[in-house]
Protein backbone atom coordinates (compact mmCIF):
# COMPACT_ATOMS: atom_id res chain seq x y z
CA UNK A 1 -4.07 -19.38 -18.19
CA UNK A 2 -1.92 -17.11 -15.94
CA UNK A 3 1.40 -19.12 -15.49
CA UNK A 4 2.20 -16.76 -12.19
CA UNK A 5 -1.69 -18.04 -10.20
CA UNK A 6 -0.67 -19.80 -7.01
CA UNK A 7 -2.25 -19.89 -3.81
CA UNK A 8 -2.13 -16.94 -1.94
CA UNK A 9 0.01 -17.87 0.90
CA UNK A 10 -0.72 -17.71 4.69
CA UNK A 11 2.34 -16.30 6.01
CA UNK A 12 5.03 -13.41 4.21
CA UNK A 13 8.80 -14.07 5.46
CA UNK A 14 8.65 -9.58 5.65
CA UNK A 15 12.53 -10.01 6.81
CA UNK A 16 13.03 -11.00 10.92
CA UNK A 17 8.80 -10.97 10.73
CA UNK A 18 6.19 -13.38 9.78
CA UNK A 19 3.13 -11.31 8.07
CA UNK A 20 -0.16 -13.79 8.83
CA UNK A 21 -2.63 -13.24 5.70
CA UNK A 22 -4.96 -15.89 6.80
CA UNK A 23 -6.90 -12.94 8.80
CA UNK A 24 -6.93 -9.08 6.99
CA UNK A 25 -4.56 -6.75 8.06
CA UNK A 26 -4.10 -3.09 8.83
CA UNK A 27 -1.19 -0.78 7.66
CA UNK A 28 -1.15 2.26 8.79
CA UNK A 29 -0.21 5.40 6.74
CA UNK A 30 3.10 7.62 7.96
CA UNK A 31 3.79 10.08 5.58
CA UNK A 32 7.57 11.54 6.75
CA UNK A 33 6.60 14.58 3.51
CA UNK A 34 5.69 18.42 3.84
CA UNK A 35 3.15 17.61 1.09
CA UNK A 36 1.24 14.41 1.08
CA UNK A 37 -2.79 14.91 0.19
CA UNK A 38 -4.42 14.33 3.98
CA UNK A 39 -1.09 14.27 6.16
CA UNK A 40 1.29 16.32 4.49
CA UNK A 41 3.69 17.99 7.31
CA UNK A 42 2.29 16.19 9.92
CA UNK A 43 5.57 14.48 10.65
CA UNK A 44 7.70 16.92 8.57
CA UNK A 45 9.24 20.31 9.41
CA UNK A 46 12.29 20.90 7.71
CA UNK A 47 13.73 17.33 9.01
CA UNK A 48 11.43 14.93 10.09
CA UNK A 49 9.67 15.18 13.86
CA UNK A 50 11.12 11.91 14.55
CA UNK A 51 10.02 11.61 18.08
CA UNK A 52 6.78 12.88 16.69
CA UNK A 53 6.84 10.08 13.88
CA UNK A 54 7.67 7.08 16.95
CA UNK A 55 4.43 8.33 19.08
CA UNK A 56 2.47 7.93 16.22
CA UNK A 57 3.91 4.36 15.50
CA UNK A 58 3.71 3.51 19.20
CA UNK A 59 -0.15 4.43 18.67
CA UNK A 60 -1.27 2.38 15.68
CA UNK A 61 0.61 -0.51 16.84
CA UNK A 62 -1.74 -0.07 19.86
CA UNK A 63 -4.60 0.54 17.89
CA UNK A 64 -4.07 -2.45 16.15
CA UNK A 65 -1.80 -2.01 12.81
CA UNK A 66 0.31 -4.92 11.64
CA UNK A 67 2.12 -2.57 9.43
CA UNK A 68 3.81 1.00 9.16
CA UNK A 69 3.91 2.19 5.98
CA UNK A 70 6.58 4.82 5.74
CA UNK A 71 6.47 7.31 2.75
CA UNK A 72 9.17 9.97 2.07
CA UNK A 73 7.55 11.17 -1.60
CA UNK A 74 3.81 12.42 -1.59
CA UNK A 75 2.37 10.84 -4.69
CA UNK A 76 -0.52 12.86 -4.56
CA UNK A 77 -2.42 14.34 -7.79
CA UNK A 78 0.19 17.04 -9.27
CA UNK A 79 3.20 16.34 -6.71
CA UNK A 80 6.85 16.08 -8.21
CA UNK A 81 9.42 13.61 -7.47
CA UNK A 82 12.20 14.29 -4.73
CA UNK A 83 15.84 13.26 -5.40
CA UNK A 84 16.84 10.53 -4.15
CA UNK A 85 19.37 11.89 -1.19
CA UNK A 86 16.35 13.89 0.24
CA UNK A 87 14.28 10.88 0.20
CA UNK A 88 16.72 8.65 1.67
CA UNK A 89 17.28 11.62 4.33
CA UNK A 90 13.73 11.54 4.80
CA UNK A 91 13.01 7.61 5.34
CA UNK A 92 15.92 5.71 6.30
CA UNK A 93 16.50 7.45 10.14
CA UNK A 94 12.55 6.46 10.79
CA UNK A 95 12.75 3.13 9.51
CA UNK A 96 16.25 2.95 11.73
CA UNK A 97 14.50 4.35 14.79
CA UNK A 98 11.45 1.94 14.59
CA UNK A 99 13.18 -1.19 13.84
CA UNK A 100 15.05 -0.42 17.11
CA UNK A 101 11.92 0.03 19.25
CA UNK A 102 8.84 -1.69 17.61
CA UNK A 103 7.92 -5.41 16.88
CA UNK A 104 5.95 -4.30 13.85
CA UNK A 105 6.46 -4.57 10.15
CA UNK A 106 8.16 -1.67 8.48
CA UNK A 107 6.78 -1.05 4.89
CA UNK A 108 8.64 1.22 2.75
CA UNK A 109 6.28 3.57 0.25
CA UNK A 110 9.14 4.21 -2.52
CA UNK A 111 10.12 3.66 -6.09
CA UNK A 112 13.59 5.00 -5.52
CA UNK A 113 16.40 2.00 -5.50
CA UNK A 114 19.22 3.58 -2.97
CA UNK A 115 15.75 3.88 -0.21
CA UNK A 116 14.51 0.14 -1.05
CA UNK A 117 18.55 -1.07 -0.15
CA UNK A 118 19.17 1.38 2.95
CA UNK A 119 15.57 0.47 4.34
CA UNK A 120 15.93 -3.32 3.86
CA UNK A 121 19.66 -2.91 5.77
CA UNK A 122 18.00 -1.09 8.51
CA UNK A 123 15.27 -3.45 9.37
CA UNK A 124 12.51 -2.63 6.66
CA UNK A 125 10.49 -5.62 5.97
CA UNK A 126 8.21 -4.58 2.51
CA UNK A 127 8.32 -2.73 -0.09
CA UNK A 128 5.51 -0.96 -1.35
CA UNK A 129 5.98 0.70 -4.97
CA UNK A 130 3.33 2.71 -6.50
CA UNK A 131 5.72 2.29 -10.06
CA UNK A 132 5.49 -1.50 -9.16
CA UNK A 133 9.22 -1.25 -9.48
CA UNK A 134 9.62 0.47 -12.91
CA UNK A 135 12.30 3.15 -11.91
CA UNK A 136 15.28 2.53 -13.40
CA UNK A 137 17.40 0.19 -11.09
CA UNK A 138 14.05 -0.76 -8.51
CA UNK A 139 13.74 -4.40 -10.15
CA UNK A 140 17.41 -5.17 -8.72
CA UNK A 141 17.21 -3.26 -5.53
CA UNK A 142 14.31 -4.97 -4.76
CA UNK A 143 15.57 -8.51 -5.63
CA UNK A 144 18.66 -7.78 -3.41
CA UNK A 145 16.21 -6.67 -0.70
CA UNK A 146 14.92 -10.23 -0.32
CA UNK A 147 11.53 -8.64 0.86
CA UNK A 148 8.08 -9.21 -0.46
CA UNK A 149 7.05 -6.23 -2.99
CA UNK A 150 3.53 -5.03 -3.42
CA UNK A 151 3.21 -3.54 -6.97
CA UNK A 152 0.73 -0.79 -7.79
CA UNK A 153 -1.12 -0.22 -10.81
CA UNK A 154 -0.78 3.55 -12.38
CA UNK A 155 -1.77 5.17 -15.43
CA UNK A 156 1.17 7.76 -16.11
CA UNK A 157 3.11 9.57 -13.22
CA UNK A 158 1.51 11.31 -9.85
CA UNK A 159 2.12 14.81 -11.63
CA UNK A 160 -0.30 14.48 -14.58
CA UNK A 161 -1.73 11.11 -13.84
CA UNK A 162 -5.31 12.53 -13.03
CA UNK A 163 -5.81 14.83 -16.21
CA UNK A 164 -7.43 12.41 -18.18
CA UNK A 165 -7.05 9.24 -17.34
CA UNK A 166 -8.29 6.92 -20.02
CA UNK A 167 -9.13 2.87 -20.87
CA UNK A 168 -10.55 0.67 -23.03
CA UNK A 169 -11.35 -2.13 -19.95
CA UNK A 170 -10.48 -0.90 -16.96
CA UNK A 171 -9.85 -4.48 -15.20
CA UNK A 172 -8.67 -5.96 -18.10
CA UNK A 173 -5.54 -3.16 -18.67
CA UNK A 174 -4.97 -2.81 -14.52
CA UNK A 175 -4.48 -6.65 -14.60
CA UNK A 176 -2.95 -6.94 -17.56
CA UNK A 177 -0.20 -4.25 -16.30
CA UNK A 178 0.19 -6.08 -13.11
CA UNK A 179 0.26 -9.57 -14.27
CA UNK A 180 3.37 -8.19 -16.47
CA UNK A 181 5.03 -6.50 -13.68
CA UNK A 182 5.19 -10.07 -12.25
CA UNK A 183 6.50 -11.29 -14.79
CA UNK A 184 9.15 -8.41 -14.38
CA UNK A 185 9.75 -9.81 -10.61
CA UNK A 186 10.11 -13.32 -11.53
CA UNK A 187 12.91 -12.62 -14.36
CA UNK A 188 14.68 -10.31 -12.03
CA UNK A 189 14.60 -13.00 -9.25
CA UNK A 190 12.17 -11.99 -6.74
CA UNK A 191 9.62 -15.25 -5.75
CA UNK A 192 5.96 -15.33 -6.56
CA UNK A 193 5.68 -15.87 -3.28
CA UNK A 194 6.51 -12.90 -2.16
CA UNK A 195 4.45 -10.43 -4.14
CA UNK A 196 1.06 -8.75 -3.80
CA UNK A 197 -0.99 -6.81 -6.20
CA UNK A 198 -2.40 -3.29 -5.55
CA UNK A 199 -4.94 -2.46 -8.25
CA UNK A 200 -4.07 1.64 -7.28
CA UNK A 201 -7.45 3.40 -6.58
CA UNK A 202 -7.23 7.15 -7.54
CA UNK A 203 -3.96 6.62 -9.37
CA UNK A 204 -4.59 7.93 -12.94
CA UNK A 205 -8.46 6.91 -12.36
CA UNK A 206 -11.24 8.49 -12.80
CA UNK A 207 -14.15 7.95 -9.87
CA UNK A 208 -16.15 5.77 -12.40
CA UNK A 209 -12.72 3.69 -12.91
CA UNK A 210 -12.03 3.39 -9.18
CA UNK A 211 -15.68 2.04 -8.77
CA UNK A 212 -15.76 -0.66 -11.55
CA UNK A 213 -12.13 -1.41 -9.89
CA UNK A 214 -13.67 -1.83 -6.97
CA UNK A 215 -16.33 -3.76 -7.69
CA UNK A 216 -14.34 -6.37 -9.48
CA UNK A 217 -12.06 -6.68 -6.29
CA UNK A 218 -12.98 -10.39 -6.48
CA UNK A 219 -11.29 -10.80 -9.81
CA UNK A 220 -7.51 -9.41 -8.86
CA UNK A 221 -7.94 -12.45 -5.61
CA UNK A 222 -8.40 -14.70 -8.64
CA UNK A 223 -4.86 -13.77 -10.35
CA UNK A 224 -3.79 -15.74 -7.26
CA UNK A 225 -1.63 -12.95 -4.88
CA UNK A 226 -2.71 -11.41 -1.76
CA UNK A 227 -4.21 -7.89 -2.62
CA UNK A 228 -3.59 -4.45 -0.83
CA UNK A 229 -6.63 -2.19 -0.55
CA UNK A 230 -5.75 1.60 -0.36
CA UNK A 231 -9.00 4.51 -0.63
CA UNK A 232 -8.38 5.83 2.77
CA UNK A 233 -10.18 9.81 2.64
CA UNK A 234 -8.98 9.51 -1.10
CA UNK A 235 -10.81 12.58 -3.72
CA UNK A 236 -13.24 9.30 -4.67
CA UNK A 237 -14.59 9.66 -1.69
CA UNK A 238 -14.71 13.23 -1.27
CA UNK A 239 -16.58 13.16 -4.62
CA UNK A 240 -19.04 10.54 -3.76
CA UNK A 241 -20.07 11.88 -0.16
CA UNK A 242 -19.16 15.81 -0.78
CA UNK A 243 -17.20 15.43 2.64
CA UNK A 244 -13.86 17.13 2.67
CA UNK A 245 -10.48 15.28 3.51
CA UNK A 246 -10.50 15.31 7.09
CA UNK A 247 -14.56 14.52 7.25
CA UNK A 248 -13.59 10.91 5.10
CA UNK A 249 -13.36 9.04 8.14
CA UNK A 250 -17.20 7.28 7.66
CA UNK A 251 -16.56 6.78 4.01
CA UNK A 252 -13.13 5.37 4.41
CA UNK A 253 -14.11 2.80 6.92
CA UNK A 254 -17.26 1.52 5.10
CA UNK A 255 -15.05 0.98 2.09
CA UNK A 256 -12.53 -1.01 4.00
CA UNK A 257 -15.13 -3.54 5.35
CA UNK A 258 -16.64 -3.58 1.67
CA UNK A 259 -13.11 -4.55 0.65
CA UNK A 260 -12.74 -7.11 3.21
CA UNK A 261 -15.90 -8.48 1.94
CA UNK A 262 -14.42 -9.08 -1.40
CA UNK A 263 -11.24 -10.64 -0.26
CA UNK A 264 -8.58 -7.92 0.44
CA UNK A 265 -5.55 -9.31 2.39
CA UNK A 266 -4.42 -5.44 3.57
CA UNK A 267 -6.42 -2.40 4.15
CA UNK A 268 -3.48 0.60 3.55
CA UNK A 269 -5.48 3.48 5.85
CA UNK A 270 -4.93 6.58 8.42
CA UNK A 271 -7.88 6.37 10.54
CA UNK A 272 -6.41 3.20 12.11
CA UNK A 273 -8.40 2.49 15.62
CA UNK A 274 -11.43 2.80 13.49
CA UNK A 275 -10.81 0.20 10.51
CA UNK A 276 -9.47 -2.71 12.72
CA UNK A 277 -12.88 -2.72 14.01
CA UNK A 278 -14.38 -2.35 11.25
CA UNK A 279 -12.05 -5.25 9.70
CA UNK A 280 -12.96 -7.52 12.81
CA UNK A 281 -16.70 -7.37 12.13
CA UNK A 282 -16.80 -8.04 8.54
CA UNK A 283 -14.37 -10.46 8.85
CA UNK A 284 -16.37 -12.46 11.25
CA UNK A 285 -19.54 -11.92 9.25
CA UNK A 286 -17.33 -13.01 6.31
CA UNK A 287 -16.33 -15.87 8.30
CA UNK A 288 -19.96 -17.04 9.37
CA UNK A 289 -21.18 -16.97 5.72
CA UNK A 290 -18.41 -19.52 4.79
CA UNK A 291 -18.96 -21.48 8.48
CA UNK A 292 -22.57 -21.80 6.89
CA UNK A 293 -21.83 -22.52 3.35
């Protein structure tokens, strides 16, 4: 038996905010990078468009969003790690600047410790690690933090990771990997409570991989943490539909409502307006079957 299963709780203490998991929720993707896959440069150009960045913020929270996610390192398919002084330069004004304007929960996108700490002092309330804190130092940081950490799985590192990705058991290693990640947050000091899984589609995957993944989205609810759902216009997508990045929108969306059909707690997306309805109807469909049960 898995000694880290508990019940996925309601409610994430995500610093001064409450996050309410009882109902799916939206975070919205805001790359602050000249080179991330679908928004690369959008809010980058030279320094970061930061007025730019807070209209954008202003308009998912509208749209719906219960989360920002702010990334200052693409982790795309071939990209290369940024120090850790451009990535703090990069992150820790925007987190600043929407802490002081938004009621909204500020996610962090990093594996680097020195932007987990500034973010967390300037109002950040999660962080989100596609190394599920394996960088040296990131277990502490986080710990200090005191916020909830979502831990990603992926097969080697965002410059190579899609070469040829390889496994035995696809669910079985993912979950293995994360359930001893946990066990890496629980020695360090950070509560079960306050961790959720990310099973990392297109992170060192192959398309078959991300489907079985998929499909077995049941299983990770069953290791007993709320689960983060992120395909949004990923190259699955592109691969099963032949649609190019910006033509994903369809194809993201359906997959969202398919993942809130097998128990996702957050859908991590860019087309924002779109998936929270999308969310809302299969969540009341979801919601009926159970009413009927």
């Amino acid at each position: 038996m898995n000694p880290f299963v508990s019940k996925s709780p309601p409610q994430l203490r995500c610093g001064a905010r409450l996050l309410d998991l009882s109902e799916p929720k939206v975070m919205a993707i805001i790359n602050v990078t000249p080179d991330s896959f679908s928004d690369g440069g959008v809010f980058h150009a030279g320094c970061v468009l930061l007025e730019k960045v807070l209209r954008r913020v202003d308009e998912v929270c509208q749209q719906g969003a219960a989360l920002v996610d702010i990334g200052g390192e693409s982790t795309r398919p071939g990209s290369k790690p940024v120090t850790p002084e451009e990535e703090c330069e990069r992150v820790l004004a925007v987190v600043e600047a929407i802490a002081q304007r938004f009621d909204t929960i500020i996610s962090v996108d990093t594996s680097t410790p020195q932007v987990m700490r500034g973010a967390a002092q300037l109002g950040a309330g999660l962080i989100n690690d596609v190394r599920a804190l394996s960088r040296y130092g990131a277990l502490d940081a986080a710990a200090e933090a005191g916020l909830p950490v979502c831990l990603m799985h992926m097969q080697g590192e965002p410059s190579s990771m899609q070469e040829s990705p390889s496994y035995q058991n696809i669910y079985d290693e993912v979950a293995a990997f994360l359930e001893s990640r946990v066990a890496a947050c629980v020695a360090a000091g950070i509560p079960q409570e306050q961790i959720l899984l990310d099973p990392g589609f297109g992170f060192g995957k192959t398309v078959a991989h991300n489907l079985e993944l998929f499909r077995r989205l049941p299983s990770f609810m069953e290791m007993g943490f709320p689960v983060l759902v992120g395909v949004s216009r990923k190259s699955m997508l592109g691969a099963l539909t032949g649609r190019a990045v910006d033509e994903r929108l369809a194809a993201s969306v359906a997959m969202a409502a398919m993942a809130v059909e097998r128990g996702a707690h957050i859908l991590r997306v860019h087309d924002v307006k779109e998936t929270v309805d999308a969310v809302k109807l299969a969540s009341a469909v979801k919601s009926e079957n159970r009413d009927n049960d």
